[in-house]
Structures are given as C-alpha cells and as structure tokens.
Protein backbone atom coordinates (compact mmCIF):
# COMPACT_ATOMS: atom_id res chain seq x y z
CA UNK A 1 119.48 107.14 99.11
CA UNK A 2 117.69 103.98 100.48
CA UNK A 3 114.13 104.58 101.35
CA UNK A 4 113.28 105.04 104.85
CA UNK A 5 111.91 101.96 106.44
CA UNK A 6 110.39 100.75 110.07
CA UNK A 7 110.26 97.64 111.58
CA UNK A 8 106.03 96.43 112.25
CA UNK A 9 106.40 94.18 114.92
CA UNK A 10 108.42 90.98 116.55
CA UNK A 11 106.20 88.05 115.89
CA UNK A 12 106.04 84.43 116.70
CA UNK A 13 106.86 81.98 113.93
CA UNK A 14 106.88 78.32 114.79
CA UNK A 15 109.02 77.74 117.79
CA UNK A 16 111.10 80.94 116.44
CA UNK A 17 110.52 84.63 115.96
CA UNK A 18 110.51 86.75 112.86
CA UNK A 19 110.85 90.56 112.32
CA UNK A 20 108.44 92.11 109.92
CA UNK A 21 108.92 95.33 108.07
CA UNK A 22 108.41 98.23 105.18
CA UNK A 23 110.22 100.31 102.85
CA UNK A 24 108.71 103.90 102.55
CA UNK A 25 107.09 103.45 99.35
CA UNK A 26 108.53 105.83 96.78
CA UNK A 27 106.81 106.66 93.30
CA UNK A 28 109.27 105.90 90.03
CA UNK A 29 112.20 104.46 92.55
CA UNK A 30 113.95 101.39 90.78
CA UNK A 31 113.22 98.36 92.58
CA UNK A 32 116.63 97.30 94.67
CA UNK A 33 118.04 94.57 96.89
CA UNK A 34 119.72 95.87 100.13
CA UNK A 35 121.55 93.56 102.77
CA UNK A 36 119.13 94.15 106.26
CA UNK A 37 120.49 93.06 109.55
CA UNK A 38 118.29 93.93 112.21
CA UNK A 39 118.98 93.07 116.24
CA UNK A 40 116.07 93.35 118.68
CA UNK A 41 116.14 93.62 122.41
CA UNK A 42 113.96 92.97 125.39
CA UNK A 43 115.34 93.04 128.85
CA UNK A 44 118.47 90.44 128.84
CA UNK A 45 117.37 88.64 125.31
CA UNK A 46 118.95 89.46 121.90
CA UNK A 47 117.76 88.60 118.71
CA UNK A 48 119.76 89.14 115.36
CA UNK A 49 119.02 88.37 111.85
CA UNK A 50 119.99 89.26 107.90
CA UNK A 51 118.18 88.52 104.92
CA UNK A 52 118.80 90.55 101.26
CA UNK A 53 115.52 92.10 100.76
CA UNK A 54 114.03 94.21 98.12
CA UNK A 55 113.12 98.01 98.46
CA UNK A 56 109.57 97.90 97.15
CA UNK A 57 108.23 94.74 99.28
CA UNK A 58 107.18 94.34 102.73
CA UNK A 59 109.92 92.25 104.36
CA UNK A 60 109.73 89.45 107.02
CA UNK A 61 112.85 87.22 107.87
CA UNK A 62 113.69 85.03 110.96
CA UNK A 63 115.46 86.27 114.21
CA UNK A 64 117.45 83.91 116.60
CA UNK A 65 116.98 85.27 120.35
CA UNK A 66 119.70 84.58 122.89
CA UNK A 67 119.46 84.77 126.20
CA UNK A 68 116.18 83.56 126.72
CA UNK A 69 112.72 84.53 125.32
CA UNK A 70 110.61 87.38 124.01
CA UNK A 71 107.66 88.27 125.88
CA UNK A 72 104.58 88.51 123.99
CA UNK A 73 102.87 91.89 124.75
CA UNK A 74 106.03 93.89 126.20
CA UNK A 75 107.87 96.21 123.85
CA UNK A 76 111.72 95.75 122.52
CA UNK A 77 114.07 98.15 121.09
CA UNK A 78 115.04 97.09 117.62
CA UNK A 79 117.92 98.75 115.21
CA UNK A 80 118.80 97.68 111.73
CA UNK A 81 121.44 98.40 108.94
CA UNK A 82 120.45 98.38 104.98
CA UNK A 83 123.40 98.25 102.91
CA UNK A 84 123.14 99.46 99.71
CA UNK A 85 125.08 99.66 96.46
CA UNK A 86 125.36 103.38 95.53
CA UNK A 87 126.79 104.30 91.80
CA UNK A 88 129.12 104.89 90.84
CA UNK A 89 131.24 102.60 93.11
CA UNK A 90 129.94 103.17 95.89
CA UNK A 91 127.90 101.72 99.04
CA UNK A 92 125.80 103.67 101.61
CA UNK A 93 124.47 101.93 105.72
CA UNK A 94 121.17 103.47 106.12
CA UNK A 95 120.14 102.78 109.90
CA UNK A 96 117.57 103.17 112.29
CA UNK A 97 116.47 102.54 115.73
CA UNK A 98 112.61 102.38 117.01
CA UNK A 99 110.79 100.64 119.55
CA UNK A 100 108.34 97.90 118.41
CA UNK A 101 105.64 95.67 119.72
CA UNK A 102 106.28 91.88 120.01
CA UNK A 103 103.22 89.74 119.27
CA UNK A 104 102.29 86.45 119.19
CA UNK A 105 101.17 86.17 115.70
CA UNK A 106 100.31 88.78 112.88
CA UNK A 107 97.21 88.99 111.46
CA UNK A 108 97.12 89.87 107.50
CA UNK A 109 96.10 93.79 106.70
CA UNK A 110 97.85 95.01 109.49
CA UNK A 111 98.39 98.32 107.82
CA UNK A 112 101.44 100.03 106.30
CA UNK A 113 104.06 102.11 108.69
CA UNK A 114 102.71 105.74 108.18
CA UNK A 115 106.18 108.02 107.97
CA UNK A 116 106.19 111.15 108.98
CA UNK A 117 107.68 114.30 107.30
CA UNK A 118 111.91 113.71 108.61
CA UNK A 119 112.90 116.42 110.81
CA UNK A 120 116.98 116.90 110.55
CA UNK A 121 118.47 116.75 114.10
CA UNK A 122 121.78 117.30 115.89
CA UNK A 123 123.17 116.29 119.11
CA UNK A 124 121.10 114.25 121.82
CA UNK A 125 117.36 114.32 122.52
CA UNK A 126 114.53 111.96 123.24
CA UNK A 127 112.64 109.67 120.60
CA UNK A 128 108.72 109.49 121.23
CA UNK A 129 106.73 106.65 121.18
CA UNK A 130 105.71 105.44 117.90
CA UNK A 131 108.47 107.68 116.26
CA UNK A 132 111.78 105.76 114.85
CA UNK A 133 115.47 107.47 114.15
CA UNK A 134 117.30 107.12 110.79
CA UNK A 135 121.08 107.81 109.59
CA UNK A 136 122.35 107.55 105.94
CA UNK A 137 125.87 107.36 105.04
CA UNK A 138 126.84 107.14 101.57
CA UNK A 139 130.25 107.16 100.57
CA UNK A 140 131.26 106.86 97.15
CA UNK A 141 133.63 107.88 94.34
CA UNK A 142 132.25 110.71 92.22
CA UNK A 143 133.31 113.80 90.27
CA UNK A 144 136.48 115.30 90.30
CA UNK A 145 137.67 113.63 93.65
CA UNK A 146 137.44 110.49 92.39
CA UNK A 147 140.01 111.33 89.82
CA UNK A 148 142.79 111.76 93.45
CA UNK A 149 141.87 108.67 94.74
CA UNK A 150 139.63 111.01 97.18
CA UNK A 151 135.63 109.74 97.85
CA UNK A 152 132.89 111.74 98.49
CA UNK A 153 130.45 111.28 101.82
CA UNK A 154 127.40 112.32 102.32
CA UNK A 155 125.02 111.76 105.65
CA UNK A 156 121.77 112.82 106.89
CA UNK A 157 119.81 111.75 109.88
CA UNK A 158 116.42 111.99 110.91
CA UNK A 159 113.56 111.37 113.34
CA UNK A 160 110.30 110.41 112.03
C-alpha cells in the first residue's frame, strides 16, 4: 500500500503556485514512483497539477489556478490521487483530502507532516482542523482468482 502522505502548504513560485508535500516515511519500504495529481481550491479558483514523484522524497510540483488567484493567508481545500503499480499486475489510487495553508513563500526547515495513528471510519462525519482523510484501493490479480479471470480488491480508509 502507498504510504500515507499530506500536502504542507500552497506556495508562491514566480508568477505561479506550487504544492508542496510528504510521504509518511516508512523504515525498509522500497523506494517507488507514483503518478500525484493534486487539485486545490479557494473560494471560486481551482488549481490542478501532476508530476511522477518518488515515495521517500518530499515533493513540490507546479499548480495552474483558474479562475482567478489564491489568497495568501486564507486556507484551501486540497485532494490528491497517487497511483501506484501494485504486483502482481496490479495498480492501487490512494487519495486524500485536507485543508492546507497557502503562503507566499516557504521557508526551508519547515518541519515534516506529523501523522497520526489512522482511525478506520464508515459513513459521514466531520474532519478537524489539521487532520487529513485517506482511501486506498488496490485492485489486482492474485491467487487463485486470478486463474478465472477474477481480481482481487482491497480498500481501507482513514482519518489522520
């Protein structure tokens, strides 16, 4: 399963914006690249961007806002999909949803995401402040299904 991961912060980059972010760091995980497409929003702007980043670096890749302008200081609600390969065969969409701060530039040492234990949920609820929401869906061929043709799913969600 991919890592869980949080967005940092919306920051100005030139005359553009860029989205920062983390991958939980996990001891002996193989390093991976995962496709990342991550759309922010603040009031009436939307911002989407992609990049293929690797699991065990801190990410950072340009986001093209439409609609008009971020405003430095007010929050935004971001979401993002990593796609993954999954063996055998497989792929798995790990998402999430948080809000983040957008700034007008970031300073170096801002420190890591701290992620808390995942609680499993079910149905509808409300996401605190400083708390993000996570789904994994793998879906694969393994074992004896994939022998039928048949694949195997698996998918977990959780707030943190």
């Amino acid at each position: 399963m991919v890592p869980n991961s949080q967005i940092d912060m919306v920051v100005r980059h030139g005359d553009g914006w860029r989205v920062c972010g983390d991958f939980d760091k996990q001891e002996g995980r193989p390093d991976q690249d995962v496709d990342l497409y991550v759309v922010v929003r603040q009031g009436d702007v939307v911002a989407r961007g992609h990049d293929v980043v690797s699991i065990r670096k801190e990410w950072r890749f340009e986001v093209e806002p439409e609609g008009g302008d971020f405003v430095v200081g007010q929050p935004a609600i971001a979401t993002a999909v990593a796609i993954a390969k999954e063996d055998p065969a497989g792929l798995e969409a790990f998402t999430w949803a948080q809000q983040v701060p957008v700034m007008q530039r970031r300073t170096d040492g801002n420190p890591p995401p701290q992620f808390a234990e995942p609680e499993t949920v079910a149905g509808h609820g409300e996401l605190a402040a400083g708390h993000s929401i996570s789904s994994s869906l793998i879906l694969k061929k393994d074992g004896a299904a994939a022998g039928d043709g048949r694949l195997v799913w698996q998918h977990e969600l959780q707030i943190r």
